[in-house]
Protein backbone atom coordinates (compact mmCIF):
# COMPACT_ATOMS: atom_id res chain seq x y z
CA UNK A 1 -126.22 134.09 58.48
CA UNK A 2 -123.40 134.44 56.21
CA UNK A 3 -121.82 130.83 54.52
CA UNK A 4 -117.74 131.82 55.28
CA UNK A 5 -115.97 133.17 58.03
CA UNK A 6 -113.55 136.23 58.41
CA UNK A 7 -110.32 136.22 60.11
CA UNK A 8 -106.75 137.35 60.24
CA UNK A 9 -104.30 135.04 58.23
CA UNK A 10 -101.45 133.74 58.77
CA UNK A 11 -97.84 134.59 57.64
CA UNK A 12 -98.05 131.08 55.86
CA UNK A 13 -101.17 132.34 54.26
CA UNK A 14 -100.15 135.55 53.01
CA UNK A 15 -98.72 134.40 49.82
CA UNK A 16 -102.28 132.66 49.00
CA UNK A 17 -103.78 136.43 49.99
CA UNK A 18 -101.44 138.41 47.29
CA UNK A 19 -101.80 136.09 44.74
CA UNK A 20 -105.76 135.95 44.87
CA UNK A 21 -105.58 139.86 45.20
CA UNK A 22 -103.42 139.90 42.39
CA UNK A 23 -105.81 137.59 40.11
CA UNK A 24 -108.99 140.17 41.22
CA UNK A 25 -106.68 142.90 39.26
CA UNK A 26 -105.92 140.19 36.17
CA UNK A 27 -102.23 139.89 37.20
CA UNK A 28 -100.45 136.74 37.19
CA UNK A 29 -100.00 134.88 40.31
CA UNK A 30 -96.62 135.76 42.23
CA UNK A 31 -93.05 134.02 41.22
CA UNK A 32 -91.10 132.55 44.01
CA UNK A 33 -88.50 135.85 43.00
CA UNK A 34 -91.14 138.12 43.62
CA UNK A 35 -92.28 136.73 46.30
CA UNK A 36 -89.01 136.83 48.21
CA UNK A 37 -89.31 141.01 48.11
CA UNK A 38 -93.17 140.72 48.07
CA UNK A 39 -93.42 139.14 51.35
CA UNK A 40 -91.45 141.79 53.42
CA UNK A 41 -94.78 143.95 52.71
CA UNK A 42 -96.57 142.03 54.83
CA UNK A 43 -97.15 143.06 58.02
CA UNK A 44 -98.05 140.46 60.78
CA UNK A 45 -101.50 140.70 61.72
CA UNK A 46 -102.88 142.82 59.40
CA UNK A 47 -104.10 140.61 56.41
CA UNK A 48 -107.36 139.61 56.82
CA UNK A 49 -108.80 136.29 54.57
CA UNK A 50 -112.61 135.19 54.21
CA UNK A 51 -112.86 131.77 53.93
CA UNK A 52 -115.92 129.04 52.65
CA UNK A 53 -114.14 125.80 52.46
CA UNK A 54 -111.25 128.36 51.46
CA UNK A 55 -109.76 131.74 50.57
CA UNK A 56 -112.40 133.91 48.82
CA UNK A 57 -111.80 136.99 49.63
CA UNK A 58 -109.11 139.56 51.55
CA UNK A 59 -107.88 142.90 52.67
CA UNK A 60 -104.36 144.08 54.44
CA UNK A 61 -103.13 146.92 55.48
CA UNK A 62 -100.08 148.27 57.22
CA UNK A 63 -99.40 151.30 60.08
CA UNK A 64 -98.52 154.96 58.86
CA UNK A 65 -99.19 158.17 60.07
CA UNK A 66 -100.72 160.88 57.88
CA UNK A 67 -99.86 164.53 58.32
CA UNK A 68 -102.77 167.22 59.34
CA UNK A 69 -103.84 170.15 58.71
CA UNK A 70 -101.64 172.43 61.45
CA UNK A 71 -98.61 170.20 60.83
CA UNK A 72 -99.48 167.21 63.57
CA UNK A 73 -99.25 163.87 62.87
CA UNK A 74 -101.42 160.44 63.46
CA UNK A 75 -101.65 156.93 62.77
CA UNK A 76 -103.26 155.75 60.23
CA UNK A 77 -104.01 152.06 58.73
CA UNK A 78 -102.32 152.11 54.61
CA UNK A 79 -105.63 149.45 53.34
CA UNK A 80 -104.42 147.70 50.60
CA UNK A 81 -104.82 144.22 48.82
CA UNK A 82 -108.49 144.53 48.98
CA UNK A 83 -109.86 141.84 46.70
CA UNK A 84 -112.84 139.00 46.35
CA UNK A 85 -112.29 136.17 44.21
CA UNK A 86 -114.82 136.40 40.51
CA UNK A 87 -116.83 133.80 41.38
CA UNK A 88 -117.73 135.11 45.11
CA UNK A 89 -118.37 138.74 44.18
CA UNK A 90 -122.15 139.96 45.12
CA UNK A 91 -122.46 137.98 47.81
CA UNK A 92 -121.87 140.32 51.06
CA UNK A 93 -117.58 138.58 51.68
CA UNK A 94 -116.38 142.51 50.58
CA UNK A 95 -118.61 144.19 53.04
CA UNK A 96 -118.02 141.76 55.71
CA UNK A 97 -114.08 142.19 55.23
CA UNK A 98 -114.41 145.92 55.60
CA UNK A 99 -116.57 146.05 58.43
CA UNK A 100 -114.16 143.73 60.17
CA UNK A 101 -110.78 145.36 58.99
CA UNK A 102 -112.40 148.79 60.45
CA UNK A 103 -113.12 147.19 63.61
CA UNK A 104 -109.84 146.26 64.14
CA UNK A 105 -108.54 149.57 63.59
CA UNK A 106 -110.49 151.08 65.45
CA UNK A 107 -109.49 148.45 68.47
CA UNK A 108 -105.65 149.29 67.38
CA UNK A 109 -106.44 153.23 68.75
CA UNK A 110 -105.70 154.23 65.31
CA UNK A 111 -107.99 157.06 64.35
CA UNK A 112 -107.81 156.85 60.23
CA UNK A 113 -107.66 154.59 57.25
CA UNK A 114 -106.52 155.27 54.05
CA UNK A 115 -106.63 153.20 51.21
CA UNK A 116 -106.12 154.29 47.22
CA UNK A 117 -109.25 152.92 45.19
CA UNK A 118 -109.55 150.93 42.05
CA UNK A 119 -112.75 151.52 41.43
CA UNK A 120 -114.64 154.73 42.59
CA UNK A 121 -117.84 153.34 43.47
CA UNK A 122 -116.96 150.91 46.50
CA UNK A 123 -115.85 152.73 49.18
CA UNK A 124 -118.39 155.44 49.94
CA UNK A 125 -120.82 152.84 51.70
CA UNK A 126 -117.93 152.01 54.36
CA UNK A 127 -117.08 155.66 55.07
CA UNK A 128 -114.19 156.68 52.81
CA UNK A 129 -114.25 160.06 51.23
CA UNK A 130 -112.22 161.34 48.46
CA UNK A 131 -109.63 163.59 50.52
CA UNK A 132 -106.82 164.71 48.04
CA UNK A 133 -106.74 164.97 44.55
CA UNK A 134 -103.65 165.48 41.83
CA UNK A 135 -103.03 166.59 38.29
CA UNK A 136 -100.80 165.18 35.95
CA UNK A 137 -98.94 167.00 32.98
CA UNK A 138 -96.46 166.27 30.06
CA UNK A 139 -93.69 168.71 29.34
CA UNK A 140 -92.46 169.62 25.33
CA UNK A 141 -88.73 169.52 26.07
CA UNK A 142 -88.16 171.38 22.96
CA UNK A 143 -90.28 174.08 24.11
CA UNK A 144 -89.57 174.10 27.83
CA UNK A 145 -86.70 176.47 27.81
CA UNK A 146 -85.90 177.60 31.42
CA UNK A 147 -86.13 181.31 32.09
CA UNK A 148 -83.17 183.27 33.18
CA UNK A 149 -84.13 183.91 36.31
CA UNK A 150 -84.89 180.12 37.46
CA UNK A 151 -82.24 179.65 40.50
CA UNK A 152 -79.35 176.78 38.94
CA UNK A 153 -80.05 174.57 42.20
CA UNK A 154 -77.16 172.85 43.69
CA UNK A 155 -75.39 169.64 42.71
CA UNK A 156 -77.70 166.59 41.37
CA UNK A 157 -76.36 162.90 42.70
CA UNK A 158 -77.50 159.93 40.62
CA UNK A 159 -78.27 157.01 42.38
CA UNK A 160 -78.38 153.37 41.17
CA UNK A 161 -81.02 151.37 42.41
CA UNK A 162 -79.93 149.41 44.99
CA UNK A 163 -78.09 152.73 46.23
CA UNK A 164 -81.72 154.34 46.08
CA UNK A 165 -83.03 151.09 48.27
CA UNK A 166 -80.60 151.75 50.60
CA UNK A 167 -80.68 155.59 51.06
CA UNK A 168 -84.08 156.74 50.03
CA UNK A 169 -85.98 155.23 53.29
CA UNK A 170 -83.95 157.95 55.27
CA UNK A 171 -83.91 160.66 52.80
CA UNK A 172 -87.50 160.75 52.73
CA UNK A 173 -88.34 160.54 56.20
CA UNK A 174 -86.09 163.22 56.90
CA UNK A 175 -87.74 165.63 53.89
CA UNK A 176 -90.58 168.21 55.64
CA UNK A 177 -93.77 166.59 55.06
CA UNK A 178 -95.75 170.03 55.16
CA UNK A 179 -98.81 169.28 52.98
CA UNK A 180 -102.09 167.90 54.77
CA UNK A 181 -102.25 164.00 53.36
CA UNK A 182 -98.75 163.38 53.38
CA UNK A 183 -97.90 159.70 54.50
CA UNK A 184 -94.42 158.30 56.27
CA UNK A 185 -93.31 155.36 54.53
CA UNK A 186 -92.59 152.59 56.94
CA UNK A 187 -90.71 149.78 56.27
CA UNK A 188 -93.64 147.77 55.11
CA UNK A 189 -94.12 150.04 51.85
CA UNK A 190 -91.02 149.79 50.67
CA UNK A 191 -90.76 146.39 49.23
CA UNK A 192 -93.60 147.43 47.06
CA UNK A 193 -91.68 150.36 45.36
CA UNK A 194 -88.76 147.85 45.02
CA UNK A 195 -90.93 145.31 43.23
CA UNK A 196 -92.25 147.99 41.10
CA UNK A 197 -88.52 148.84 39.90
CA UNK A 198 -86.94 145.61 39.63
CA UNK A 199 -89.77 144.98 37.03
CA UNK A 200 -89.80 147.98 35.18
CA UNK A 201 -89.01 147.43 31.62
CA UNK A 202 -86.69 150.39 31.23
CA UNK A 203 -83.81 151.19 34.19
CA UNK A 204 -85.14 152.87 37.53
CA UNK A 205 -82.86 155.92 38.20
CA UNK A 206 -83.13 157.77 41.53
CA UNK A 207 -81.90 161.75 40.81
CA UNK A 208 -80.62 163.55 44.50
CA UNK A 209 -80.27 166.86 44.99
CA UNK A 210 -77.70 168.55 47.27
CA UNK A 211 -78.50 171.93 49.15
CA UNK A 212 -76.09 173.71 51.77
CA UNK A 213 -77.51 171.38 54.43
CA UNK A 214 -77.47 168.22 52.83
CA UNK A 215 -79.72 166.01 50.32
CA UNK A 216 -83.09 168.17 50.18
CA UNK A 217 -85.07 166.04 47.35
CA UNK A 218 -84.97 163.80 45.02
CA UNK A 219 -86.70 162.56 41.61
CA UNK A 220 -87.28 158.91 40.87
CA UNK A 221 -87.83 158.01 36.62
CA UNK A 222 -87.29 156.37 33.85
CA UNK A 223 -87.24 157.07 30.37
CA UNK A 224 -89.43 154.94 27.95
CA UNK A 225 -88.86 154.17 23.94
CA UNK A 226 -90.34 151.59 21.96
CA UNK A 227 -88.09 151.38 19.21
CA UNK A 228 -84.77 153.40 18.97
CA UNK A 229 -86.00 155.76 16.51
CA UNK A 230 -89.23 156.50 18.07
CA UNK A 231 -89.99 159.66 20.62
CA UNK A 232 -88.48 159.05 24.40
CA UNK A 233 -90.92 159.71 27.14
CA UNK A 234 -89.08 160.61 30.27
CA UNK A 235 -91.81 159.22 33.52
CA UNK A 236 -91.54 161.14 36.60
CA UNK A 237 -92.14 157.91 39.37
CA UNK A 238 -91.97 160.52 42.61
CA UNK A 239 -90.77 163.56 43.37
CA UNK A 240 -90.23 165.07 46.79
CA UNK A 241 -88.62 168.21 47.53
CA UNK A 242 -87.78 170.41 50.29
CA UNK A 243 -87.00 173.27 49.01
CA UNK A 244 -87.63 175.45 46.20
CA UNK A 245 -83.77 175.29 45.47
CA UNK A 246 -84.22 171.41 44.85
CA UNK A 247 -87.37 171.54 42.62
CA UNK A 248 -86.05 174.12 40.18
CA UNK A 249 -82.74 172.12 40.49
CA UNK A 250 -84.15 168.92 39.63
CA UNK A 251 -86.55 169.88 36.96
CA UNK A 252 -83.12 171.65 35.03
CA UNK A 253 -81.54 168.04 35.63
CA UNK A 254 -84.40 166.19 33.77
CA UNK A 255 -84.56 168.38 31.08
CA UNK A 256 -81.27 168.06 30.67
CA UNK A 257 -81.56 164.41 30.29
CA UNK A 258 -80.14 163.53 26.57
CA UNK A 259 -82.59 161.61 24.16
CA UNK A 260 -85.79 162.61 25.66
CA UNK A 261 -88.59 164.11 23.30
CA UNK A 262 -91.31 164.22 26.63
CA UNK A 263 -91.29 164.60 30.32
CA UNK A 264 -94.34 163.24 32.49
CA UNK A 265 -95.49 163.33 35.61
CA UNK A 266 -98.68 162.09 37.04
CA UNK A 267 -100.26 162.63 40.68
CA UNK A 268 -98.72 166.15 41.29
CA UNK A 269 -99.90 168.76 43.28
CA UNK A 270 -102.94 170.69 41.80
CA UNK A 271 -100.97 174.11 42.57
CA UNK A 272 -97.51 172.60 41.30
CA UNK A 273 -96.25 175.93 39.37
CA UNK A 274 -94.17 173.53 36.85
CA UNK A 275 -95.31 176.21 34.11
CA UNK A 276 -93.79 178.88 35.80
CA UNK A 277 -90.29 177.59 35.26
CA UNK A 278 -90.19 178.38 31.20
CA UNK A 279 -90.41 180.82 28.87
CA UNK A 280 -93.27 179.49 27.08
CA UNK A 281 -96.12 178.66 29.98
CA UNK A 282 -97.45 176.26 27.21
CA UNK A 283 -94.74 174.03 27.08
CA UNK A 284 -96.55 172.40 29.96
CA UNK A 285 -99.94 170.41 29.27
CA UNK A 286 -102.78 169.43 31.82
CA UNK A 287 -103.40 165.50 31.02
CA UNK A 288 -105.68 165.39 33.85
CA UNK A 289 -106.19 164.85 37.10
CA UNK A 290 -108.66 163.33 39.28
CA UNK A 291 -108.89 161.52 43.27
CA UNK A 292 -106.13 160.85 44.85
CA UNK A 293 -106.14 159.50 49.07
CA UNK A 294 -109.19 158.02 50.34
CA UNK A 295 -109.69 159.06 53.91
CA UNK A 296 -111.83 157.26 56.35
CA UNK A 297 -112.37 158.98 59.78
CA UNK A 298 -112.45 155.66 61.97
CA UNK A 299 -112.45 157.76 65.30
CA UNK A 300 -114.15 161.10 64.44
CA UNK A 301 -114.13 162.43 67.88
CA UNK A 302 -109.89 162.04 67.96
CA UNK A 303 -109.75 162.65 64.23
CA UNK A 304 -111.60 165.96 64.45
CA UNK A 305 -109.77 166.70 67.82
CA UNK A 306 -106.18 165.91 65.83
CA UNK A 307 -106.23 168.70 63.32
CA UNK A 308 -105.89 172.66 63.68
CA UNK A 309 -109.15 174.90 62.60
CA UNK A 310 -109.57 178.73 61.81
CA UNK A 311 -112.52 180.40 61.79
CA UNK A 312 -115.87 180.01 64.28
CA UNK A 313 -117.62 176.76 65.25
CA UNK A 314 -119.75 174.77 64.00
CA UNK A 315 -121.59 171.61 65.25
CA UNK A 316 -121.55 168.66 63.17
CA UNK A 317 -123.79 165.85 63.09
CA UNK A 318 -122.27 162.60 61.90
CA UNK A 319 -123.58 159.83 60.63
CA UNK A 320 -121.68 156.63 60.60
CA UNK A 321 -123.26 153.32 58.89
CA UNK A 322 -120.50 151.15 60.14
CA UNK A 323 -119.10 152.08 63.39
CA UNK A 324 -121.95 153.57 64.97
CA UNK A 325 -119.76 154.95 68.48
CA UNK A 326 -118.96 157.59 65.80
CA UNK A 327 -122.91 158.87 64.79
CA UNK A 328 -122.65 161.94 67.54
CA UNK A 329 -123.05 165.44 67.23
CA UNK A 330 -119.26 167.15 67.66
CA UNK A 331 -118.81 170.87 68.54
CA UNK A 332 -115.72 171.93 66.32
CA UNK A 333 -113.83 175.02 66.84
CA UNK A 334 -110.26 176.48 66.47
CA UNK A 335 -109.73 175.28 70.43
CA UNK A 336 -110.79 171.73 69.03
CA UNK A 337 -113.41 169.21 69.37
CA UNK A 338 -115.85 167.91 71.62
CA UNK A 339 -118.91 165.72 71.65
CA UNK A 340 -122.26 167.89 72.44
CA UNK A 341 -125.97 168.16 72.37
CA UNK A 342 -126.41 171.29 71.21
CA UNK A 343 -128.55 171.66 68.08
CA UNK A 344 -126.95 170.89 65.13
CA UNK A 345 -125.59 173.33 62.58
CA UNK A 346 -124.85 170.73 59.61
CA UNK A 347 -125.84 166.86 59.40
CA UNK A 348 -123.60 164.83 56.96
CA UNK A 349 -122.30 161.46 56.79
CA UNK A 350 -119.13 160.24 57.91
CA UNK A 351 -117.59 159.90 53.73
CA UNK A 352 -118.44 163.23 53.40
CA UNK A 353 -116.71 164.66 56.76
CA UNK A 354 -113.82 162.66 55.17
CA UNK A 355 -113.72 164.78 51.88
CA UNK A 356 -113.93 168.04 53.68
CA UNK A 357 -111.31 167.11 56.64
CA UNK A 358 -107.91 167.94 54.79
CA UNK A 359 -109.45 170.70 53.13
CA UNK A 360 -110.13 168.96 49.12
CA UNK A 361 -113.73 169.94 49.13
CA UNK A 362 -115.48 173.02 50.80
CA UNK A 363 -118.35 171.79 52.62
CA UNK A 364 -120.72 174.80 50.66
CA UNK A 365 -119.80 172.52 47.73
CA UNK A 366 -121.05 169.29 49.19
CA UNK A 367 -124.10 171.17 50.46
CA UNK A 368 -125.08 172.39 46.60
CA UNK A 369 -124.47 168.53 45.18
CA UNK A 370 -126.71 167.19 48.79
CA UNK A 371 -123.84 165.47 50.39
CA UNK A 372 -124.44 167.78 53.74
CA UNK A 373 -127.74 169.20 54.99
CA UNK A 374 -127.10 172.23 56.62
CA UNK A 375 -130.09 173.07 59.40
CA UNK A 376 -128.42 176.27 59.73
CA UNK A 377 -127.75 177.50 55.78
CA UNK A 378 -124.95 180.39 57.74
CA UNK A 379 -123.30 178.12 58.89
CA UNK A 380 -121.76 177.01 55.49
CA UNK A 381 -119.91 179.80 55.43
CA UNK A 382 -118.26 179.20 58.34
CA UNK A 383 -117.91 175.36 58.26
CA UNK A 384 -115.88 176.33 54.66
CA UNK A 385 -113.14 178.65 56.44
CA UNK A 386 -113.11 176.57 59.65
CA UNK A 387 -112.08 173.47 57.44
CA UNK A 388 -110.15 175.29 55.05
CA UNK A 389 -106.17 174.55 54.18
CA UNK A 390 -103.29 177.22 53.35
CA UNK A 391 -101.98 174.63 50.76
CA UNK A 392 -104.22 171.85 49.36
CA UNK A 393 -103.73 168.46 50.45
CA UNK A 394 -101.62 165.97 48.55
CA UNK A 395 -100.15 162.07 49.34
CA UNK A 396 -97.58 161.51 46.99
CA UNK A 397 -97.63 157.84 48.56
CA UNK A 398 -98.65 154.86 46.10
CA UNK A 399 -99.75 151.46 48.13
């Protein structure tokens, strides 16, 4: 029997949550400034506090809805604030805080969580799977000349910041949100972008572009120098287009952005074709990549019903350590998903079903590093096109 006790805080208790989170990631406890923007992130009954004789330990989240392979949407719970104070690590308060935060999903009807991880090494053991990945890449803006035949784009707005806090909610809900991973940003999320930009050391600047229809994108940055004589660095924040006109329209805005010796942009698309805007394809240079969204299915038989397939069945056999209504075997086809007995084709565990359900991962690949056991070796082949994406899978969302 465990020595504390789990349960869902307060709103008077959520400033005590952020600030222990906070002091788990060696960041100074809250001002009562930040605190006024910090505490509109907080949505009621979703911050969860493990207590001894007091706060040790805790882990929010907030509702979104992801976006699926096929194009449908469904809720899923943003995990975030996930921390355990120094001096109670080791001691089973994490694992009891996830077990009851996916509980209470799951009792919400929401079938996903999504969280973005610290650390890669915690979140396997409670189900989450790696599910999109990135790249990130810095631009030589002295190479990077444009070819001729780039389209101009159409008229770039520039918006001030508390313009941008105003507008941007609606612009980007109203944007396409056509890759598999994408997240709507409720209103939850964005006091945590604004906190982000009222701190920044150099001025947040929100870029808009204009098609024939409207606003259709938009580039958030800032531009970075240490001393006035040293090289600028130009930081792509987001970036979120709807159509090719606005991504080659932005991208000739930013390098046209005076004083700047770099452009950078981190957690991009692994198939963004950046390089194919310029003469010289090497202007552009890989500075790595890496995971991305964490996915946990929390109900596998409406998650795997939720998303389109291609391809012929297979039957999966799950195995879930945590919620164990989900350790079934599930019959999935391009007319959907069902629960069965039928013999099972592959056996895997529920992280791994995670990093093959939006398509990041191939499930042959998981099979040659052990992460599935296939009883049926065919039926690789077929589990990789069934599960397979037109366009790989990208968030774009930080929480």
């Amino acid at each position: 029997m465990s020595d504390y006790t789990v349960r869902t805080l307060r709103p008077d208790e959520h400033r005590a949550a952020v600030d222990l989170f906070r002091s788990t990631l060696h960041v100074a406890a809250t001002t009562d400034e930040t605190w006024k923007i910090v505490e509109r992130a907080q949505q009621p009954g979703r911050t969860l506090g493990a207590f001894d004789t007091e706060l040790i330990g805790t882990a929010r989240s907030f509702d979104a809805e992801i976006t699926l392979p096929g194009g449908a949407r469904a809720g899923a719970a943003g995990v975030t604030g996930v921390g355990v104070r120094p001096d109670r690590t080791r001691r089973g308060v994490l694992t009891e805080l996830m077990r009851a935060q996916l509980t209470d999903i799951a009792s919400r009807g929401l079938p996903f969580a999504v969280l973005r991880a610290s650390e890669g090494v915690i979140y396997n053991r409670f189900g989450y799977g790696v599910t999109t990945r990135s790249r990130g890449y810095e631009i030589d803006r002295r190479r990077a000349v444009l070819r001729p035949d780039v389209p101009a784009g159409g008229q770039v707005e520039l918006w001030p910041l508390d313009t941008a806090l105003e507008r941007l909610p609606g612009l980007y809900a109203a944007l396409p949100h056509t890759r598999p991973g994408m997240m709507t940003r409720p209103p939850y999320w964005w006091p945590g972008w604004e906190r982000h930009a009222r701190e920044a050391t150099s001025p947040v600047l929100t870029a808009v572009h204009h098609g024939e229809d409207g606003p259709d994108g938009y580039v958030v940055y800032r531009v970075e120098r240490k001393h006035w004589n040293d090289p600028a660095v130009l930081e792509v924040i987001s970036l979120h287009t709807g159509t090719d006109e606005a991504f080659n329209g932005l991208w000739r805005y930013l390098l046209g952005v005076d004083l700047v010796d770099t452009l950078r942009a981190g957690e991009r698309p692994v198939d963004e074709p950046v390089e194919l805007l310029f003469t010289d394809i090497r202007a552009v240079t890989d500075t790595g990549g890496g995971d991305e969204l964490w996915l946990r299915l929390v109900d596998v038989p409406a998650a795997l019903a939720a998303r389109a397939y291609e391809g012929e069945p297979v039957v999966l056999d799950v195995v879930d350590p945590v919620l164990d209504a989900n350790s079934r075997r599930y019959h999935v086809s391009p007319d959907g998903a069902r629960r069965t007995e039928a013999a099972a084709d592959l056996r895997l565990g529920v992280d791994a079903l995670a990093m093959i359900y939006l398509g990041a991962w191939r499930p042959s690949q998981l099979a040659a590093a052990g992460r599935i056991q296939p009883a049926n070796p065919a039926a690789l082949e077929r589990a990789d096109r069934l599960f397979a994406t037109p366009v790989p899978a990208w968030c774009g969302t930080h929480f």
